[in-house]
N, C-alpha and C. Protein backbone atom coordinates (compact mmCIF):
# COMPACT_ATOMS: atom_id res chain seq x y z
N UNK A 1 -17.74 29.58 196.37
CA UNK A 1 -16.31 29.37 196.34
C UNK A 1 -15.99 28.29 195.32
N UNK A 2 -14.85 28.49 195.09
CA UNK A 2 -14.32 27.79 193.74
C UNK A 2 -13.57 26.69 193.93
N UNK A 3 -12.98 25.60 193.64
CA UNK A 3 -11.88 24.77 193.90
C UNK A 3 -10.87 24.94 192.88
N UNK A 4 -9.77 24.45 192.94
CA UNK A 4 -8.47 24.74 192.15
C UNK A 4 -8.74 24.57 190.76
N UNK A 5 -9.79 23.45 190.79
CA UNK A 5 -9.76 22.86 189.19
C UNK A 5 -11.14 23.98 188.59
N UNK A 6 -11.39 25.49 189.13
CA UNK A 6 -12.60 26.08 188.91
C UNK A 6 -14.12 25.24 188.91
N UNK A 7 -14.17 23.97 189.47
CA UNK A 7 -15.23 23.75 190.07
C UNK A 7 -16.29 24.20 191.34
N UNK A 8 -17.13 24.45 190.85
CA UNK A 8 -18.04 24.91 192.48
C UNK A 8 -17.35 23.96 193.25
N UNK A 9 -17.35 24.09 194.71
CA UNK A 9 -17.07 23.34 195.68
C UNK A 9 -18.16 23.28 196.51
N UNK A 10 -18.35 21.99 196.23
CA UNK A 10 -19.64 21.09 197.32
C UNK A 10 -19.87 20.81 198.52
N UNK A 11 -18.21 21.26 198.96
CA UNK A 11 -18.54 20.57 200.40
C UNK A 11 -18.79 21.54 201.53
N UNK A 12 -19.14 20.33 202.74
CA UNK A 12 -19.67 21.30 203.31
C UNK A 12 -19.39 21.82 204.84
N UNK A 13 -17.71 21.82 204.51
CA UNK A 13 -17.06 22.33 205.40
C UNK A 13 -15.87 22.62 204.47
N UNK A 14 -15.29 24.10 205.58
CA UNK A 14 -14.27 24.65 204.48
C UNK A 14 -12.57 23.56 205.30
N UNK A 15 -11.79 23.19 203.72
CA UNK A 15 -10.87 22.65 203.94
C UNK A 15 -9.99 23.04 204.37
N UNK A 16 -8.67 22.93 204.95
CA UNK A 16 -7.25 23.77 205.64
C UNK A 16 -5.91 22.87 205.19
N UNK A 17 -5.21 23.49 204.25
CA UNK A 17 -4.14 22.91 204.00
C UNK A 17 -3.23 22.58 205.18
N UNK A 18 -2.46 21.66 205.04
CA UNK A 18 -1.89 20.76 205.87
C UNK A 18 -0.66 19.85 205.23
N UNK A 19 0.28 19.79 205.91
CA UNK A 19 1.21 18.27 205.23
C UNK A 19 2.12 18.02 207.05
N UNK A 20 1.43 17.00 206.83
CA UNK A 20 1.08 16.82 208.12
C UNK A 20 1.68 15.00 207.99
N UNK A 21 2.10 14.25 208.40
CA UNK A 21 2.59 12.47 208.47
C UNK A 21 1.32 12.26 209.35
N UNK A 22 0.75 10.93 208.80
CA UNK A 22 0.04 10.43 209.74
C UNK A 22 0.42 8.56 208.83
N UNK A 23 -0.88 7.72 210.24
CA UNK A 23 -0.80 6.34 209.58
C UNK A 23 -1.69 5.85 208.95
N UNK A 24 -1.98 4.85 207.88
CA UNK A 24 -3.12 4.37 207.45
C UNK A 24 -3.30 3.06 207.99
N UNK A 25 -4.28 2.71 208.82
CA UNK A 25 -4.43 1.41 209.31
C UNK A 25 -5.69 0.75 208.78
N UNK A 26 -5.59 -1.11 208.89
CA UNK A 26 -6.53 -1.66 208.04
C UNK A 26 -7.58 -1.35 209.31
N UNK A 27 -8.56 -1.67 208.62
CA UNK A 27 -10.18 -1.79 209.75
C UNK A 27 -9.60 -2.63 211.01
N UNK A 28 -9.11 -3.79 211.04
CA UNK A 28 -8.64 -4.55 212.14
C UNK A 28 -6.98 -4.01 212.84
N UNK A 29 -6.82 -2.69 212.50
CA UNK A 29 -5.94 -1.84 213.46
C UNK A 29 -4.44 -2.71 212.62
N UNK A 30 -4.23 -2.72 211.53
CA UNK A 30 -2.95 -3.68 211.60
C UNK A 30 -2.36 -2.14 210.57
N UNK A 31 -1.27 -1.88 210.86
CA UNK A 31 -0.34 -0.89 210.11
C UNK A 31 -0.07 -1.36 208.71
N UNK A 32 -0.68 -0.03 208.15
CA UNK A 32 -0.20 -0.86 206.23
C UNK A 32 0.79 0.37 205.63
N UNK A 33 1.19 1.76 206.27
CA UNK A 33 1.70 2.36 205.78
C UNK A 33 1.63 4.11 205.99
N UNK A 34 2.48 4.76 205.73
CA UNK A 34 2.69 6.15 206.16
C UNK A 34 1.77 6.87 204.74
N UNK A 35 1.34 8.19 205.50
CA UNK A 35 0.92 9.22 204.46
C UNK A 35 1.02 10.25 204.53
N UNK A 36 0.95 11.16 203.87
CA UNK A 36 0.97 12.73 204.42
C UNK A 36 -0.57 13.27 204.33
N UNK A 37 -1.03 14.14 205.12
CA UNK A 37 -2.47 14.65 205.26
C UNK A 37 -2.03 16.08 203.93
N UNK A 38 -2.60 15.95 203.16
CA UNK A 38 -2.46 17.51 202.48
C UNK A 38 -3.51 18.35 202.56
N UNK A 39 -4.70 17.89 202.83
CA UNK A 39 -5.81 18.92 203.56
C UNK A 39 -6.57 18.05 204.29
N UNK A 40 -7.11 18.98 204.97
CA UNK A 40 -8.16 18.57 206.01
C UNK A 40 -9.48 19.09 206.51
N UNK A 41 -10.38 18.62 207.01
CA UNK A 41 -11.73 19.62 206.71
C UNK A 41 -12.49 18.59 208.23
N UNK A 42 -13.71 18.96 208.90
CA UNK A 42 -14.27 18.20 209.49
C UNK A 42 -14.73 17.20 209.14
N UNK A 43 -15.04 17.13 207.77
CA UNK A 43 -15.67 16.10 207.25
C UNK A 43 -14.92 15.54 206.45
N UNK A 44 -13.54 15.58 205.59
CA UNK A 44 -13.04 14.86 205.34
C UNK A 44 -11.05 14.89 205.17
N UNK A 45 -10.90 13.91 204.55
CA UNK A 45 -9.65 14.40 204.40
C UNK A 45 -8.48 14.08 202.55
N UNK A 46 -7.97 14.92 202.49
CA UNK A 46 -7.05 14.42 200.99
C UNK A 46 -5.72 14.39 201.53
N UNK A 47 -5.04 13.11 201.13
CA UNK A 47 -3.89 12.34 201.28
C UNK A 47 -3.36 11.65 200.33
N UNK A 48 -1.83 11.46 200.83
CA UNK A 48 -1.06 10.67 199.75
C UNK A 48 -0.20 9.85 200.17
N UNK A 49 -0.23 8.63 199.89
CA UNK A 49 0.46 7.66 200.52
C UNK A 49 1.99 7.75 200.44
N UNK A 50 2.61 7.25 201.17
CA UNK A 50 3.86 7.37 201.46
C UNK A 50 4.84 5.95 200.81
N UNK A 51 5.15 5.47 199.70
CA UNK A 51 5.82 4.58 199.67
C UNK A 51 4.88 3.58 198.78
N UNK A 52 5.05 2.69 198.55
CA UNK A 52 4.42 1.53 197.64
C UNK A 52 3.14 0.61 198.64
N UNK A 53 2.18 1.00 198.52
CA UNK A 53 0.89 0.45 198.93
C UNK A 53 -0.24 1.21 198.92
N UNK A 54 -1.37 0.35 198.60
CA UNK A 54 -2.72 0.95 198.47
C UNK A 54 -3.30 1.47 199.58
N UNK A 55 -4.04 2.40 199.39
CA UNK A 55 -4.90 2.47 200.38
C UNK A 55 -6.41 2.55 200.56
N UNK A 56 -6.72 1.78 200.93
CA UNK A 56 -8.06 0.55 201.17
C UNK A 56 -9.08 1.50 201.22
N UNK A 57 -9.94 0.78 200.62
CA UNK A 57 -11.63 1.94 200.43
C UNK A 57 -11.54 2.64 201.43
N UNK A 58 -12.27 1.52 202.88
CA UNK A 58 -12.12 2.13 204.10
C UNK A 58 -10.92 1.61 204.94
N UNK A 59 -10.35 2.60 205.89
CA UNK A 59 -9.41 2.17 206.20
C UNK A 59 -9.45 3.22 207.71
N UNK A 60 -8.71 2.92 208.67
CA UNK A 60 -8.33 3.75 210.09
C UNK A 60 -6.89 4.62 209.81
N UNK A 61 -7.58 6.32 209.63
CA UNK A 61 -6.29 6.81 210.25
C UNK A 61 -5.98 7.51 211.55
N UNK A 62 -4.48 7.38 211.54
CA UNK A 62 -3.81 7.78 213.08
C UNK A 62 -3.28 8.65 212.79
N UNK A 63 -3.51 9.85 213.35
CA UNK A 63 -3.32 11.20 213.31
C UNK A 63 -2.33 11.62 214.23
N UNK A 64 -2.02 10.56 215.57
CA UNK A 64 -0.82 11.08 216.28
C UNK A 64 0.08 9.15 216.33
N UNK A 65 1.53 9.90 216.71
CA UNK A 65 2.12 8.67 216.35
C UNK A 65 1.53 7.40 217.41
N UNK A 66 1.06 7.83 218.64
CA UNK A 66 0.52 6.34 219.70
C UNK A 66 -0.46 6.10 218.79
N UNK A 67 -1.05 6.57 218.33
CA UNK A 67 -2.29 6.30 217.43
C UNK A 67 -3.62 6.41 218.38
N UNK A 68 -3.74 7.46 219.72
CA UNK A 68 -4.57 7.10 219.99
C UNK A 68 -5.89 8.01 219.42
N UNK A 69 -5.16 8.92 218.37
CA UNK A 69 -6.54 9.52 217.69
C UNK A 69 -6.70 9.19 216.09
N UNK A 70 -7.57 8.27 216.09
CA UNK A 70 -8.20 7.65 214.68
C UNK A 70 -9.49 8.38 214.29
N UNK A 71 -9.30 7.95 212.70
CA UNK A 71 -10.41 8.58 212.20
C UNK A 71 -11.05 7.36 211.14
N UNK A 72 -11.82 6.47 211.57
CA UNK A 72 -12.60 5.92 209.96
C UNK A 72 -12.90 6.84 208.81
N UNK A 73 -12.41 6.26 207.85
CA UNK A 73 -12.52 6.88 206.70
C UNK A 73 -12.90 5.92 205.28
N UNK A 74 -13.47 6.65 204.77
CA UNK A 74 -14.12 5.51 203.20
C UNK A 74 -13.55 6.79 202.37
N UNK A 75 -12.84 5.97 201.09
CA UNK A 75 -12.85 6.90 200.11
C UNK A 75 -13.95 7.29 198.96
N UNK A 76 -13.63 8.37 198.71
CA UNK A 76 -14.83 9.19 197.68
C UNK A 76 -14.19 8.85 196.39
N UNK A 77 -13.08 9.33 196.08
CA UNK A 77 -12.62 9.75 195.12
C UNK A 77 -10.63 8.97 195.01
N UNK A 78 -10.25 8.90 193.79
CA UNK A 78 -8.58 8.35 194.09
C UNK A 78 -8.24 9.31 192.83
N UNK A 79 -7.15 9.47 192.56
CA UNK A 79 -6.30 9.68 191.51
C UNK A 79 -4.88 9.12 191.32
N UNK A 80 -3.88 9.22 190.73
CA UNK A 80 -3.08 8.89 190.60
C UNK A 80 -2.28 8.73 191.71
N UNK A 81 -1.82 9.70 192.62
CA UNK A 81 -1.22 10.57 193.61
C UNK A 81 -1.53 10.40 194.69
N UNK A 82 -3.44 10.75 194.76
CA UNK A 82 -4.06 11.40 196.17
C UNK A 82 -5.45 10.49 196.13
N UNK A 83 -5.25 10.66 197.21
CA UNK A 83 -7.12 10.23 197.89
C UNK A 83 -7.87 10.74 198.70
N UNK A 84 -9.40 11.39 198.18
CA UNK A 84 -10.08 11.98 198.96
C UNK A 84 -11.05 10.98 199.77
N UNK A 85 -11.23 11.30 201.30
CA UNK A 85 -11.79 10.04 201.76
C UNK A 85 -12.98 11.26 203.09
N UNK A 86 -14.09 10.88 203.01
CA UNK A 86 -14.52 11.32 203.73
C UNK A 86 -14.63 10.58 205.41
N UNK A 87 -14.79 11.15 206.67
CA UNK A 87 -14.74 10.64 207.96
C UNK A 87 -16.41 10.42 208.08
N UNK A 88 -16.05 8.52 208.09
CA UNK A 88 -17.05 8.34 208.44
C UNK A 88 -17.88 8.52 210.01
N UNK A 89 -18.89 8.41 210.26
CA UNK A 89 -19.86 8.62 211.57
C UNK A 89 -19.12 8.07 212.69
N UNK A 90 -18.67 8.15 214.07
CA UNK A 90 -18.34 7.87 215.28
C UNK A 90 -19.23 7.05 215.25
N UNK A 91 -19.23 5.89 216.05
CA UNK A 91 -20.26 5.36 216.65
C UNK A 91 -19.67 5.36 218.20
N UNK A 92 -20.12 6.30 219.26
CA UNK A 92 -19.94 6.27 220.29
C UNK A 92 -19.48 4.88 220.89
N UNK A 93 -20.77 4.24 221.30
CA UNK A 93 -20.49 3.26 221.75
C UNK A 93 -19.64 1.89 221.59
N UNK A 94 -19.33 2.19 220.35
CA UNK A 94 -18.27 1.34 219.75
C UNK A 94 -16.22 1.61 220.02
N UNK A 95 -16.78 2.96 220.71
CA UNK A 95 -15.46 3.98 221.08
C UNK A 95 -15.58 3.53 222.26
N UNK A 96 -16.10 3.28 223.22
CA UNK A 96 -16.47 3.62 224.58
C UNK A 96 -16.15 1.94 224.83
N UNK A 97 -16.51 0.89 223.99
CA UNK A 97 -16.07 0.01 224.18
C UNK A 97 -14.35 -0.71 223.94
N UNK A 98 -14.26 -0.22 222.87
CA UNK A 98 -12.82 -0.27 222.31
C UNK A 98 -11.91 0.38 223.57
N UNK A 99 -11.94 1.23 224.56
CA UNK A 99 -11.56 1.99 224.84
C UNK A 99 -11.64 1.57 226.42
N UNK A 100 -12.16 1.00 226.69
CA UNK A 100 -12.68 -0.41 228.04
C UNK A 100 -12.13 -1.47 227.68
N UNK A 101 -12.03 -2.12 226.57
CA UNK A 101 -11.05 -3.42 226.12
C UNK A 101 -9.57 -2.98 226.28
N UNK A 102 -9.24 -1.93 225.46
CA UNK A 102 -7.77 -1.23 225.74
C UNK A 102 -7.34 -1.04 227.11
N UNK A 103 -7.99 -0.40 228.00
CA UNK A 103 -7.77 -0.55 229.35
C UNK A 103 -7.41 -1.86 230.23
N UNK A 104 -8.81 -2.97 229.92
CA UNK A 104 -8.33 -3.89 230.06
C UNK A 104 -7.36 -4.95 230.05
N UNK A 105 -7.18 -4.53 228.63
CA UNK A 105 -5.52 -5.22 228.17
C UNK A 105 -4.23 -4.74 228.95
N UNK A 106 -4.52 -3.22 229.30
CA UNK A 106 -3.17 -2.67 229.77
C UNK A 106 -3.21 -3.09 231.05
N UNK A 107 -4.41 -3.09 232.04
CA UNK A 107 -4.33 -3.80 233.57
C UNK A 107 -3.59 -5.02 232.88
N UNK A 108 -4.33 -6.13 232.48
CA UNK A 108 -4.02 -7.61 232.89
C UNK A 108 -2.23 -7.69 232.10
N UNK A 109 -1.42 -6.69 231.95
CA UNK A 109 -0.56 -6.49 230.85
C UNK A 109 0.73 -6.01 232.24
N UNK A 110 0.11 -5.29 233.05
CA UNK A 110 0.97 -5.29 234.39
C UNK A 110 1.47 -5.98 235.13
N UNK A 111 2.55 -5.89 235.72
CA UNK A 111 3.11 -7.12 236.33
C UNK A 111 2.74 -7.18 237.63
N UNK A 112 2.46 -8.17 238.16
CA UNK A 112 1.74 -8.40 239.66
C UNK A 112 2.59 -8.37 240.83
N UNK A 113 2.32 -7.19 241.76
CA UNK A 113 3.69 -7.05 242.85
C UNK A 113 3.74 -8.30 243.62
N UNK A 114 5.00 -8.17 244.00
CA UNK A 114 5.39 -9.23 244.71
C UNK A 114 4.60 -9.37 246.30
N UNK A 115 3.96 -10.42 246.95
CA UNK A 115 3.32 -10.79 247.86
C UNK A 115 4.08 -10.01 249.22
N UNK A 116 5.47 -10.58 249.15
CA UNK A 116 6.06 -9.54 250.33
C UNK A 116 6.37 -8.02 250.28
N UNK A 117 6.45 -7.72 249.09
CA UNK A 117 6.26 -6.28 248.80
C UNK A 117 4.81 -5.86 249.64
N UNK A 118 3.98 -6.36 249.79
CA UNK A 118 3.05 -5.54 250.13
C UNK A 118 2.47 -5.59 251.64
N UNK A 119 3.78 -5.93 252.69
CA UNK A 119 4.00 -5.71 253.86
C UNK A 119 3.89 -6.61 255.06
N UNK A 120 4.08 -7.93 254.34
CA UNK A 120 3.94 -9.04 254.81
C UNK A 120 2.47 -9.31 255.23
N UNK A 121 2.84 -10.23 256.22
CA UNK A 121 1.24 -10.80 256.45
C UNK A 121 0.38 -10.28 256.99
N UNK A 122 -0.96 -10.00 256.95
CA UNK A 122 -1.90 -9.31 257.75
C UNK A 122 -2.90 -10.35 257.93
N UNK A 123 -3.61 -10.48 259.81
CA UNK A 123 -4.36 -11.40 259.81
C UNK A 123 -5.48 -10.61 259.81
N UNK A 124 -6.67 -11.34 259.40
CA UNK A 124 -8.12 -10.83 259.13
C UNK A 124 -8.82 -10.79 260.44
């Protein structure tokens, strides 16, 4: 198979056009800016930023607006326009933790019922 520019195509999953909004976030989760997905593949993705800012070698994108589905990504390739960035490796356990801290935050983030709310006194 061919790519647009009649190059063999290397990769090694087939791509699926898309224009699609998603977010680009720095490594430390901080919002730097909107993009559109213009294809997409398992293994990577080509995008174009939305508005005046770079987008960072590697960087976190959010694929739905809570953001709770990210993808690490390093770029391959830039051009003028677009950036091809392949998805880097999961590291499970680095998910599994992130994801136990998030929880955490949202308990201690609740507000603590009120003492008589919970049916006055009970002796032991």
């Amino acid at each position: 198979m061919s790519t647009r520019s009649g190059k063999p195509n290397k990769r090694r999953s087939s791509r699926r056009d898309l224009t699609y909004g998603a977010t680009v976030l720095g490594i430390d989760e901080v919002p730097l800016g909107r993009c559109v997905i213009i294809d997409i593949s398992e293994t990577g993705v080509r995008l174009a930023a939305i508005g005046d800012f770079v987008i960072p070698d590697e960087f976190l994108l959010a694929l739905t607006p809570s953001r709770a589905v990210q993808r690490t990504c390093e770029v391959v390739w830039r051009n003028d326009d677009e950036v091809g960035s392949r998805f880097k490796q999961v590291d499970f356990d680095e998910v599994a933790t992130k994801a136990k801290n998030l929880r955490r935050r949202r308990i201690a983030a609740l507000p603590l019922p009120d003492r008589g709310a919970l049916g006055g006194n009970h002796a032991a």
